[in-house]
Protein backbone atom coordinates (compact mmCIF):
# COMPACT_ATOMS: atom_id res chain seq x y z
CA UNK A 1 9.09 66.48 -40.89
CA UNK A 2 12.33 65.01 -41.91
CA UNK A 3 13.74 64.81 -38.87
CA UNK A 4 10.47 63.44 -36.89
CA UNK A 5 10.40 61.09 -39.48
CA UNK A 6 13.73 59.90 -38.68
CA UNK A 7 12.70 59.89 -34.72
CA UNK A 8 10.05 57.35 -35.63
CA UNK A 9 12.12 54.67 -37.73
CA UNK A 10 14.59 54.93 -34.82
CA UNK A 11 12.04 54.01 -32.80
CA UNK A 12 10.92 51.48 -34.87
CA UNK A 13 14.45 49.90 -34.64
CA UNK A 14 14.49 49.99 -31.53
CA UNK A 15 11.00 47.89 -30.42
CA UNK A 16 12.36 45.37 -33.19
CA UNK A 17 15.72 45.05 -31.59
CA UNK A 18 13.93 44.70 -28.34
CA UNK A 19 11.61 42.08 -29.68
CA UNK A 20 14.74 39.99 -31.38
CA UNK A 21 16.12 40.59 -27.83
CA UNK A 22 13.23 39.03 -25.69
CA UNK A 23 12.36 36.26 -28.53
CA UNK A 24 16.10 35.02 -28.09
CA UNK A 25 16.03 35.37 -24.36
CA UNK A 26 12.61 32.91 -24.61
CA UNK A 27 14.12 30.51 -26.67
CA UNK A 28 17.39 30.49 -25.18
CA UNK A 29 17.18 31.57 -21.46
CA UNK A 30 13.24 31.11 -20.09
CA UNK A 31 12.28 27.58 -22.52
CA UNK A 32 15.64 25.35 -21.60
CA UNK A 33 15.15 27.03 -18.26
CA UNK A 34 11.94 25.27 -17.74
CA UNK A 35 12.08 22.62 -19.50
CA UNK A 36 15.58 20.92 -18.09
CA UNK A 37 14.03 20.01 -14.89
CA UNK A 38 11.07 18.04 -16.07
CA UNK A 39 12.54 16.63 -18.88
CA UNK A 40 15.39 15.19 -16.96
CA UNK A 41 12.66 13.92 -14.16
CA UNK A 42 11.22 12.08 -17.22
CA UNK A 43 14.52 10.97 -18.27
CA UNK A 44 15.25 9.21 -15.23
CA UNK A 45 12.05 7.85 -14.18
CA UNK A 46 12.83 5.82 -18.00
CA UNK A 47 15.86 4.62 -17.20
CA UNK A 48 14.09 2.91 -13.95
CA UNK A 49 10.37 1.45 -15.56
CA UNK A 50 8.85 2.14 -18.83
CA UNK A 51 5.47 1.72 -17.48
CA UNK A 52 5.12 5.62 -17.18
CA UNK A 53 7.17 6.89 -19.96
CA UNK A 54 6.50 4.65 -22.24
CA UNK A 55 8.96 3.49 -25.76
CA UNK A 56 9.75 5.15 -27.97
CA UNK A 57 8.26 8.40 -25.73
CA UNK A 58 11.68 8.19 -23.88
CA UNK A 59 13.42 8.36 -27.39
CA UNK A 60 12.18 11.66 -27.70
CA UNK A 61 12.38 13.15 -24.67
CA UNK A 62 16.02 12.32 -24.49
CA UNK A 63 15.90 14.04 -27.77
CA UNK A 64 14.21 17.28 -26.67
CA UNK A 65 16.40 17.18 -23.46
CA UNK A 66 19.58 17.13 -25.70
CA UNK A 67 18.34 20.09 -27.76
CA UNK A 68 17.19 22.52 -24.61
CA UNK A 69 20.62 21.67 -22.81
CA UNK A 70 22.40 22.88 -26.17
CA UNK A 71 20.16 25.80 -26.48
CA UNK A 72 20.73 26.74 -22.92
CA UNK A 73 24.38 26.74 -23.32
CA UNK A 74 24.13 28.38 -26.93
CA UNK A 75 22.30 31.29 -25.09
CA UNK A 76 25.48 31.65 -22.47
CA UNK A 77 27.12 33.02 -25.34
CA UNK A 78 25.20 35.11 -27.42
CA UNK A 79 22.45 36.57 -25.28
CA UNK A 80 24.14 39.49 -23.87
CA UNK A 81 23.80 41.09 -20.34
CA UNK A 82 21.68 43.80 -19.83
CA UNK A 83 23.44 47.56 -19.27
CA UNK A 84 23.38 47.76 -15.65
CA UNK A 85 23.34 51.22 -15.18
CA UNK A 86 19.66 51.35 -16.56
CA UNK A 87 17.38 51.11 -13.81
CA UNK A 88 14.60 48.82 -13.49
CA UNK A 89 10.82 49.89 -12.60
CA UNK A 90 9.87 48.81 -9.11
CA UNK A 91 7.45 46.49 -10.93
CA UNK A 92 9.93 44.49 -12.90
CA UNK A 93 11.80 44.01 -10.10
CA UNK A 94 9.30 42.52 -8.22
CA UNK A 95 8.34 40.43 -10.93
CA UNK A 96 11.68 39.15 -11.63
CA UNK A 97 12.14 38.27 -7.68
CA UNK A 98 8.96 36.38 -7.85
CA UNK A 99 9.78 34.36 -10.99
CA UNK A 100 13.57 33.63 -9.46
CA UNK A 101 11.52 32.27 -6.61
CA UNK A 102 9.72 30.42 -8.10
CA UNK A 103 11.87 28.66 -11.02
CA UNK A 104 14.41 28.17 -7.62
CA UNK A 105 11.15 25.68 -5.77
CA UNK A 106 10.27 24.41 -9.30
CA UNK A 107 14.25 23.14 -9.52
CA UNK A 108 14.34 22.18 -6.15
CA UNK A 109 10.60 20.33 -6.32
CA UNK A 110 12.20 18.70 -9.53
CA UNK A 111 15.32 17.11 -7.53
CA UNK A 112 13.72 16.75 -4.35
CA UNK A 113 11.25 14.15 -6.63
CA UNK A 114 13.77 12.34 -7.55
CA UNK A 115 15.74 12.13 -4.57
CA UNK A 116 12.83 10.33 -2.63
CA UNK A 117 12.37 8.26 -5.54
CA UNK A 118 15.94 7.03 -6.27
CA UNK A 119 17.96 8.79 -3.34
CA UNK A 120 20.31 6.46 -1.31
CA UNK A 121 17.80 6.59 1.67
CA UNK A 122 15.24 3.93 0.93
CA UNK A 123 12.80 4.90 3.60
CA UNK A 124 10.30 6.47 1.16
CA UNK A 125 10.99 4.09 -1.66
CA UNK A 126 10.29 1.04 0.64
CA UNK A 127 6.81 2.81 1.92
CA UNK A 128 5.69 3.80 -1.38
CA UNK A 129 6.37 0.31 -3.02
CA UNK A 130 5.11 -1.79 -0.01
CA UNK A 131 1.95 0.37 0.59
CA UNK A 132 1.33 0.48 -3.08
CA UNK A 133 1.56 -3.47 -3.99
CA UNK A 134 -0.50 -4.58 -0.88
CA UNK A 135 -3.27 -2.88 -2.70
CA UNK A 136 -5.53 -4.21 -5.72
CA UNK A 137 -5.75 -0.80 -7.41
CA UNK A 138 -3.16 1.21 -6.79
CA UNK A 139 0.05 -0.76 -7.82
CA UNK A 140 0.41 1.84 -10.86
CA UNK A 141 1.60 4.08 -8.27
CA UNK A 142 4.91 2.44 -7.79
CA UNK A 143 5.46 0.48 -11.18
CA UNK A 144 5.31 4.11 -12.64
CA UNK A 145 8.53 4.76 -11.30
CA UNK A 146 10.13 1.36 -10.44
CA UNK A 147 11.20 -1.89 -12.64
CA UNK A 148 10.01 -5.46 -11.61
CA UNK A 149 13.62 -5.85 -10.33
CA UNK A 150 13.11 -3.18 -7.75
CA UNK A 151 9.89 -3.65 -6.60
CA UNK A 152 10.94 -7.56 -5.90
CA UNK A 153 14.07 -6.51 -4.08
CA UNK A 154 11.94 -4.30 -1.61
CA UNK A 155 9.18 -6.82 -1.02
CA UNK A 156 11.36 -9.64 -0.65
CA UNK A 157 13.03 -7.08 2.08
CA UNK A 158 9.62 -6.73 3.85
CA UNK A 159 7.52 -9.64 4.58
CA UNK A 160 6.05 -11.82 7.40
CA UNK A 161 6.80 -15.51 8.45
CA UNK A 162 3.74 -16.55 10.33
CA UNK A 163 3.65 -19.40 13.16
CA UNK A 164 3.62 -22.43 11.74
CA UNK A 165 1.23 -23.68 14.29
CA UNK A 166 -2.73 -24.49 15.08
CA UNK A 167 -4.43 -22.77 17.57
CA UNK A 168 -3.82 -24.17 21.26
CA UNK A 169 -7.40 -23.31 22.76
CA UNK A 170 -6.09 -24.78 26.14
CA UNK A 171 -4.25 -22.04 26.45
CA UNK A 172 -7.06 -19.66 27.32
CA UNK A 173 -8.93 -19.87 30.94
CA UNK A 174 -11.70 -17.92 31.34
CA UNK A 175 -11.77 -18.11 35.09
CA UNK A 176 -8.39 -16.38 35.29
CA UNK A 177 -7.77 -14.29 38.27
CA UNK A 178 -7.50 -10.48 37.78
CA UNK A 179 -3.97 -9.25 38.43
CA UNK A 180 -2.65 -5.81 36.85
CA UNK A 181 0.75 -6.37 35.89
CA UNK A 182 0.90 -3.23 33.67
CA UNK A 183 -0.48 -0.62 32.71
CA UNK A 184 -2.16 -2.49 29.53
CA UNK A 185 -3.85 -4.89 32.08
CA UNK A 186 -5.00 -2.21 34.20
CA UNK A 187 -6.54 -0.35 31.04
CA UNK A 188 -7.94 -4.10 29.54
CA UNK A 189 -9.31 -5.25 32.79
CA UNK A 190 -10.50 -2.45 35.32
CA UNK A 191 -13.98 -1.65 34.37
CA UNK A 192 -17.39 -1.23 35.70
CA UNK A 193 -19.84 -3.91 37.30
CA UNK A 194 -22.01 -5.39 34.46
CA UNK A 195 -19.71 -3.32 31.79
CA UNK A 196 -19.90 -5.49 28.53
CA UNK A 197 -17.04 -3.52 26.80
CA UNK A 198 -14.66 -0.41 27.07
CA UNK A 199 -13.43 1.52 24.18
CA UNK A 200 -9.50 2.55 24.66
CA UNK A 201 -8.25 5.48 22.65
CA UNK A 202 -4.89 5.21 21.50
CA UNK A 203 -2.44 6.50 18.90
CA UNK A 204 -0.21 5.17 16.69
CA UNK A 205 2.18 6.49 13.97
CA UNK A 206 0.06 10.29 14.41
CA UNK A 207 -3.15 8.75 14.04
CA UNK A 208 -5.95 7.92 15.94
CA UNK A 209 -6.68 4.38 16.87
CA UNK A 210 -9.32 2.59 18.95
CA UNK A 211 -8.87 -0.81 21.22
CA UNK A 212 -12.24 -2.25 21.69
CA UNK A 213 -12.01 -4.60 24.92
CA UNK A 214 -14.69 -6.84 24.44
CA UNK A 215 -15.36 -9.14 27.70
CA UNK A 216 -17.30 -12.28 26.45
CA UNK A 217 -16.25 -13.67 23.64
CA UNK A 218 -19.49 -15.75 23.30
CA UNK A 219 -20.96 -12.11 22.21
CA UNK A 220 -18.74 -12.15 19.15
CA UNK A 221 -20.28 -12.70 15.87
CA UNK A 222 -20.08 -12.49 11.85
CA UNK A 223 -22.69 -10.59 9.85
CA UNK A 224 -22.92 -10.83 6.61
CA UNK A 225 -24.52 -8.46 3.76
CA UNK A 226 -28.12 -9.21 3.31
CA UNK A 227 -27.49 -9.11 -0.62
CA UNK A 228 -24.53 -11.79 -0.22
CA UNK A 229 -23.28 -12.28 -3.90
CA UNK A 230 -24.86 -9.04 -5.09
CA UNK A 231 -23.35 -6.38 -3.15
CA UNK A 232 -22.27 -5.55 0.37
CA UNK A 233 -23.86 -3.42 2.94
CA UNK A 234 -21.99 -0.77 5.10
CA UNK A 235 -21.08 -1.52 8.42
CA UNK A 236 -23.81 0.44 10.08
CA UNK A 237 -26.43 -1.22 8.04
CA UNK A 238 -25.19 -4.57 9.77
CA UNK A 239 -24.96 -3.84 13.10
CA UNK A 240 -28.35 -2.06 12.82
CA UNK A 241 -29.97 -5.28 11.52
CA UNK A 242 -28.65 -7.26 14.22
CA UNK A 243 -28.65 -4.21 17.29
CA UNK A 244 -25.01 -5.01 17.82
CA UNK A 245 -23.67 -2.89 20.73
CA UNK A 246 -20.37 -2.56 18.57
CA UNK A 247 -19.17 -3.90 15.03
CA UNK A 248 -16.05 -3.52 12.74
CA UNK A 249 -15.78 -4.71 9.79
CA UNK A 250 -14.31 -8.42 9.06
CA UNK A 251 -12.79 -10.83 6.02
CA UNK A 252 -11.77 -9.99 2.73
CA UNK A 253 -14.18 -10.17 -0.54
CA UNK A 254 -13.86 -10.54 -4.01
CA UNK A 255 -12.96 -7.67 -5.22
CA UNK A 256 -10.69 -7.74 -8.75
CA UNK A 257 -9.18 -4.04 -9.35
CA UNK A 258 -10.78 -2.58 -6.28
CA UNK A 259 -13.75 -2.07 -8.25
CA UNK A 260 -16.20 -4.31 -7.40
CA UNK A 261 -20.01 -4.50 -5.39
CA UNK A 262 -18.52 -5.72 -2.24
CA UNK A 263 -21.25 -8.82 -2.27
CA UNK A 264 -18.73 -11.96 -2.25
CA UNK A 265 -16.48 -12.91 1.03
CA UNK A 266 -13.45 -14.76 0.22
CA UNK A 267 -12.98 -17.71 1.40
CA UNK A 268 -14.62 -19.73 4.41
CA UNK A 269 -17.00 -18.02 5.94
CA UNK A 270 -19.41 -19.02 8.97
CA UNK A 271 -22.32 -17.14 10.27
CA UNK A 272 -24.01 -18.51 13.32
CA UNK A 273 -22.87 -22.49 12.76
CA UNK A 274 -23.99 -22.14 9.15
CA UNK A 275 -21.07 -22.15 6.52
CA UNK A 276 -21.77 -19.13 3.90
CA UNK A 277 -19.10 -19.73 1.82
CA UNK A 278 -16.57 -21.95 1.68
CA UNK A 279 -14.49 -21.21 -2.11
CA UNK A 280 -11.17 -20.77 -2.97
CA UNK A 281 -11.32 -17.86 -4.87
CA UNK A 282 -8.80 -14.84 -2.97
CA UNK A 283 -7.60 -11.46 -3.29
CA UNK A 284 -5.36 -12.49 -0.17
CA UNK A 285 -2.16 -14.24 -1.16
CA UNK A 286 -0.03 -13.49 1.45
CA UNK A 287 -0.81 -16.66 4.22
CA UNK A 288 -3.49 -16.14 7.21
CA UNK A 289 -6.83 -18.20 6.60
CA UNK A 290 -10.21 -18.74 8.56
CA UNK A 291 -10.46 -16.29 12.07
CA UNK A 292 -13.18 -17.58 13.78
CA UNK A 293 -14.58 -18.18 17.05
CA UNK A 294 -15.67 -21.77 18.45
CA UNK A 295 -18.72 -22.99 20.44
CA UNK A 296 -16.85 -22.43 23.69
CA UNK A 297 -15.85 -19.02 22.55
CA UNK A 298 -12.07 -19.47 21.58
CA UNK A 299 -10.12 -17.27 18.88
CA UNK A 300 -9.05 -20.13 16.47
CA UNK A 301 -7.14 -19.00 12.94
CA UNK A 302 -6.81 -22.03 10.72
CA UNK A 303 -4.48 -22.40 7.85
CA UNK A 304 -5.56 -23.88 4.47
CA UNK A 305 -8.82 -24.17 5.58
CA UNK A 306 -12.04 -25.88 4.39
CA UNK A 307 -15.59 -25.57 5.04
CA UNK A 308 -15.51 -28.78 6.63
CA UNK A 309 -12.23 -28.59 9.02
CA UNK A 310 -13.74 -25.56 10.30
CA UNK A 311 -16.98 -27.51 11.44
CA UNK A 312 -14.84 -30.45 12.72
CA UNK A 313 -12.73 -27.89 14.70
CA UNK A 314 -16.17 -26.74 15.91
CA UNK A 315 -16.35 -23.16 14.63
CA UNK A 316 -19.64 -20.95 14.85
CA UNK A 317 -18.37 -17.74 13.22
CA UNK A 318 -15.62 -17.25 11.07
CA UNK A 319 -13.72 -14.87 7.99
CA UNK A 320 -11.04 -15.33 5.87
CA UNK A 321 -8.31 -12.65 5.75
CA UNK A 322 -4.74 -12.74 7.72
CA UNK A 323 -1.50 -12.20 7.90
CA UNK A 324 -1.85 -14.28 11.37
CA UNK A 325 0.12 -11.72 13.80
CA UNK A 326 0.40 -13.75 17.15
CA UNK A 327 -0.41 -17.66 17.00
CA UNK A 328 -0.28 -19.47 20.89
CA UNK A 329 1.63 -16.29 22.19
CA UNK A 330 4.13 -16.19 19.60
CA UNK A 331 4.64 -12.97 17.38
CA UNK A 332 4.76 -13.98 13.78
CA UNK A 333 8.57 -12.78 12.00
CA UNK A 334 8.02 -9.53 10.44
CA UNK A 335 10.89 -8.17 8.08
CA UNK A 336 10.59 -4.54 7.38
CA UNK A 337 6.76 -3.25 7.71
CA UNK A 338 6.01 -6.78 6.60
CA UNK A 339 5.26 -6.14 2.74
CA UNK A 340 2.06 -4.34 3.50
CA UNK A 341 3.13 -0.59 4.05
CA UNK A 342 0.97 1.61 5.82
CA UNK A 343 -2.86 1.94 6.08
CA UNK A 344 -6.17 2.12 7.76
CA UNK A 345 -6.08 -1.17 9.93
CA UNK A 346 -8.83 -3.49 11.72
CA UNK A 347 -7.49 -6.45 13.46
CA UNK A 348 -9.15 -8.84 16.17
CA UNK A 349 -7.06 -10.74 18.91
CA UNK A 350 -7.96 -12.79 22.17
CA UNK A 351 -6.26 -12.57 25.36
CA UNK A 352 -5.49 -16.30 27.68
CA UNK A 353 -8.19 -14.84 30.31
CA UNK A 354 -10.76 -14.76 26.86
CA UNK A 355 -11.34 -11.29 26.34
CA UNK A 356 -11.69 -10.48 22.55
CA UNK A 357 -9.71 -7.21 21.62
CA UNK A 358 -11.09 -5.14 18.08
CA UNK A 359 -8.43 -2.53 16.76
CA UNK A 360 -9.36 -0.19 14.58
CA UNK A 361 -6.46 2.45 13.04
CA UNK A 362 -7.19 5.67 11.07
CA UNK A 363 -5.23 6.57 8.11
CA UNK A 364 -4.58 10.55 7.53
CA UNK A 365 -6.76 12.71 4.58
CA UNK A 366 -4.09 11.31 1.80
CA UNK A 367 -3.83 7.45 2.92
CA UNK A 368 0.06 7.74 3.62
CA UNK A 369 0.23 6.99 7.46
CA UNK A 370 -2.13 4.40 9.28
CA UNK A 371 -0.17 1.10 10.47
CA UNK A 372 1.63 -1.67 9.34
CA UNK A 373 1.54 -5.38 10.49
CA UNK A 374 4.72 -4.62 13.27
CA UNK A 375 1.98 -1.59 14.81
CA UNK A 376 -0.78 -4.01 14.80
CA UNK A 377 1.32 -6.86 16.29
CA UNK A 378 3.12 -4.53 18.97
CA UNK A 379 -0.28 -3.37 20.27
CA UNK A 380 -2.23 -6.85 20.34
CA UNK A 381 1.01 -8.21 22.37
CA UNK A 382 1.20 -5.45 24.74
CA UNK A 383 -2.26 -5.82 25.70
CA UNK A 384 -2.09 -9.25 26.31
CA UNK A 385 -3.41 -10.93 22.83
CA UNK A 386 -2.11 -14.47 22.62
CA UNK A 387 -4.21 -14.93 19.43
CA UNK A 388 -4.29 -12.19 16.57
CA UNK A 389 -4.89 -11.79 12.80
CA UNK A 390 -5.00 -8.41 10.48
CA UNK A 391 -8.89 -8.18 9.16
CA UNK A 392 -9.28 -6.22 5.66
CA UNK A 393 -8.45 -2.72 5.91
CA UNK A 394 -7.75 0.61 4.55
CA UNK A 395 -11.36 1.88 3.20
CA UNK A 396 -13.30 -1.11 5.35
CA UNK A 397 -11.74 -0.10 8.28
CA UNK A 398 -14.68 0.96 10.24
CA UNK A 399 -15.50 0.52 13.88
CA UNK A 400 -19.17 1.54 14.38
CA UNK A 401 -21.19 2.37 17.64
CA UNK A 402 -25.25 3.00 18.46
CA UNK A 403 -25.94 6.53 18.31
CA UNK A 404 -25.77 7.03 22.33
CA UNK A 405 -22.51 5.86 22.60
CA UNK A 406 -21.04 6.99 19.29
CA UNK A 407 -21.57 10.43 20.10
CA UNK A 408 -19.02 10.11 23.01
CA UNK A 409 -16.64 9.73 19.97
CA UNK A 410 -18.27 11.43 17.01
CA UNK A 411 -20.28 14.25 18.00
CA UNK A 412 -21.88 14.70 13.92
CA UNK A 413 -23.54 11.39 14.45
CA UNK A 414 -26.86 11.72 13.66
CA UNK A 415 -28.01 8.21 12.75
CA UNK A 416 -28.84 5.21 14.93
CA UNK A 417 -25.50 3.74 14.20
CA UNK A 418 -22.16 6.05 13.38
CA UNK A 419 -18.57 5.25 12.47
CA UNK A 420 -16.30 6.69 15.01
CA UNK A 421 -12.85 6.34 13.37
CA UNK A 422 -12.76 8.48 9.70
CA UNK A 423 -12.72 6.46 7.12
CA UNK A 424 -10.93 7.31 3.76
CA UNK A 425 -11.85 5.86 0.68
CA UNK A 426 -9.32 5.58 -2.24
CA UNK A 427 -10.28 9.09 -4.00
CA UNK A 428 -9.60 10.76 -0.89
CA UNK A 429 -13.56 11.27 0.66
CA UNK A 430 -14.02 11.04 4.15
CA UNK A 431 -16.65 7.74 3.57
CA UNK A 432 -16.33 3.60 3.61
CA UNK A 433 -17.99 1.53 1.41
CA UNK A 434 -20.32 -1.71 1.58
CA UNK A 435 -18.38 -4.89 2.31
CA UNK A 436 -18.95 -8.52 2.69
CA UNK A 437 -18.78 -9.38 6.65
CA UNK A 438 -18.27 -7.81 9.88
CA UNK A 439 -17.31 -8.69 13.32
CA UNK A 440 -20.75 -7.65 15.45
CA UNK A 441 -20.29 -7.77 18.91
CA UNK A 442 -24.06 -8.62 20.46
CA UNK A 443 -26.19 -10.33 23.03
């Protein structure tokens, strides 16, 4: 008995050495282990905004990143290493090659972060800020990790100097002979007898993207929600309502934090010769104006516009949104991606012969790629746009087809009127929302 007795307090000793043993290598080895990394993450990201990590949290995480660094190197010294000639179980091993896998992606996730945030290559940094602040809701997303400072320096680095002109309507002839002097013509202009439009497929920056080629202007027209100062309607709604053969959607609406009903256009608008609204109100700040077509079916864009200069100038149908891209042939300066990052894109444009052009972009499942104003700019020049404006984008962008043709495009469509571009709204969902206006195209 006595000596069975003294088998079991040796063994006894020996879990509680054991346990002393793993508690230390917790406290000393696994905790700093893990906690280094995203407390030094935190630590920078405070040095650069306090937005995220807010005072006096920063305080005290330099504080608990202080004491894990000391406990780490504490542990160097009096955690001892194991006797190597005692063999591991198959099972541990595998379990401590999976955990040294992982805690190596976990470090390199950690410093991979921060090198796109604050690396010396300012590719991502200039996306994520520029993207970010040309939105109403998702600015967070960059002043998390960036000062007012920064953000200035990159938007003053990306931005666009429109043409200081007005619209030269002389400059587009209708009765302009047909002459392919490029491929672009030959894609614009060669088309059926009778055809009314073509739809071009393109892509740009990995994502989808589709030219409409619209080939009398006098068949372009503004919609506008049925429930104007209520809420909007969704794009399909619209061109049901008025059997449009193809719509996208048009101008910018009031719409403080993203979050509201859609009802309100910003703005002039014009529907049909009869002024809608005509307020100053904007969640555009960055230049462009009216868009809007005349009686004799000319792409005018008007600066500082009014209600009233628009009827003088003799305009039918018109939205307010912009940057301007191309004004009398000339491409409007664009510094960097021009302050508005990248996103789902609409834009309209007129060529001198008067066909309209509608561009619609996609942006990809998680809203990073799409186009930026130099995309929508490049494409409206190379097919012949001497006129061109951005439209509101990113959720809104929607170009929409009946059911007959849509399905050419979108074979799920099962409604009278379908989107064919995917639309991505701001929590990710493959869906649009109701908006203010559109640009119908109708007989």
């Amino acid at each position: 008995m006595k000596y069975d007795d003294n088998i079991e307090i040796l063994n006894i000793e020996g879990l509680d050495r054991k346990s002393t043993k793993d508690k230390k290598r917790f406290l000393f080895r696994f905790l700093p282990i893990i906690m280094i990394p995203f407390l030094s993450v935190l630590t920078v990201i405070s040095t650069h905004s306090t937005r995220l990590v807010i005072i006096p949290i920063n305080y005290f995480i330099y504080i608990l990143l202080s004491l894990f660094i000391y406990l780490f190197i504490v542990g160097l010294f009096i955690i001892k290493k194991k006797d190597k000639k005692k063999k591991k179980t198959l099972k541990k091993r595998i379990l401590k090659s999976l955990f040294v896998t992982l805690l190596i992606f976990y470090v390199l996730g950690c410093s991979s972060f921060l090198f796109l945030l604050y690396g010396p290559y300012d590719k991502f940094r200039t996306w994520l800020i520029s993207t970010a602040m040309s939105t109403m809701n998702h600015q967070y997303l960059c002043k998390w990790f960036y000062s007012d400072d920064e953000i200035n320096k990159v938007i003053n680095s990306n931005y666009i100097i429109e043409i200081n002109e007005e619209t030269n309507t002389d400059l587009i002839d209708m009765e302009e002979e047909v002459v392919y002097e490029n491929e672009y013509e030959e894609q614009v202009l060669k088309r059926k007898k009778n055809q009314e439009y073509k739809i071009i497929e393109l892509e740009i920056n990995a994502q989808k993207a589709y030219l409409a080629v619209v080939y009398d202007p006098a068949m372009i027209k503004v919609a506008v929600t049925a429930n104007l100062g209520r809420y909007g309607q969704y794009v399909t709604k619209m061109a049901k309502d008025h059997e449009a053969l193809l719509a996208v959607n048009g101008g910018g609406f009031y719409d403080p934090g993203n979050n509201s009903t859609g009802g309100s256009p910003t703005g002039v608008t014009i529907s049909n010769g009869k002024i809608i609204t005509d307020n100053t109100y904007s969640s555009y700040t960055q230049s462009g104006g009216l868009i809007g077509m005349t009686y004799d079916n000319k792409l005018v864009m008007i600066r500082n516009a009014t209600a009233r200069k628009a009827k003088n100038m003799g305009i039918r149908d018109g939205v307010s949104w912009g940057p301007f891209l191309i004004v009398n042939g000339k491409k409007s300066f664009i510094k960097g991606n021009g302050g508005w990052g990248y996103a789902a894109r609409t834009a309209i444009g007129q060529r001198s012969d008067g066909i309209i052009l509608l561009l619609v972009v996609n942006s990809n499942s998680t809203r990073t790629k799409g186009a930026d104003m130099v995309d929508l700019t490049e494409i409206m020049s190379k097919y012949g746009a001497i006129n061109a404006a951005n439209l509101d984008g990113g959720t809104s962008s929607v170009m929409v087809l009946p059911k007959k043709e849509a399905l050419k495009y979108n074979s799920s469509c099962a409604d009278d009127y379908c989107y064919i571009n995917d639309p991505i709204d701001s929590a990710l969902r493959h869906k649009t929302r109701g908006i203010a206006t559109s640009i119908i195209v109708t007989k």
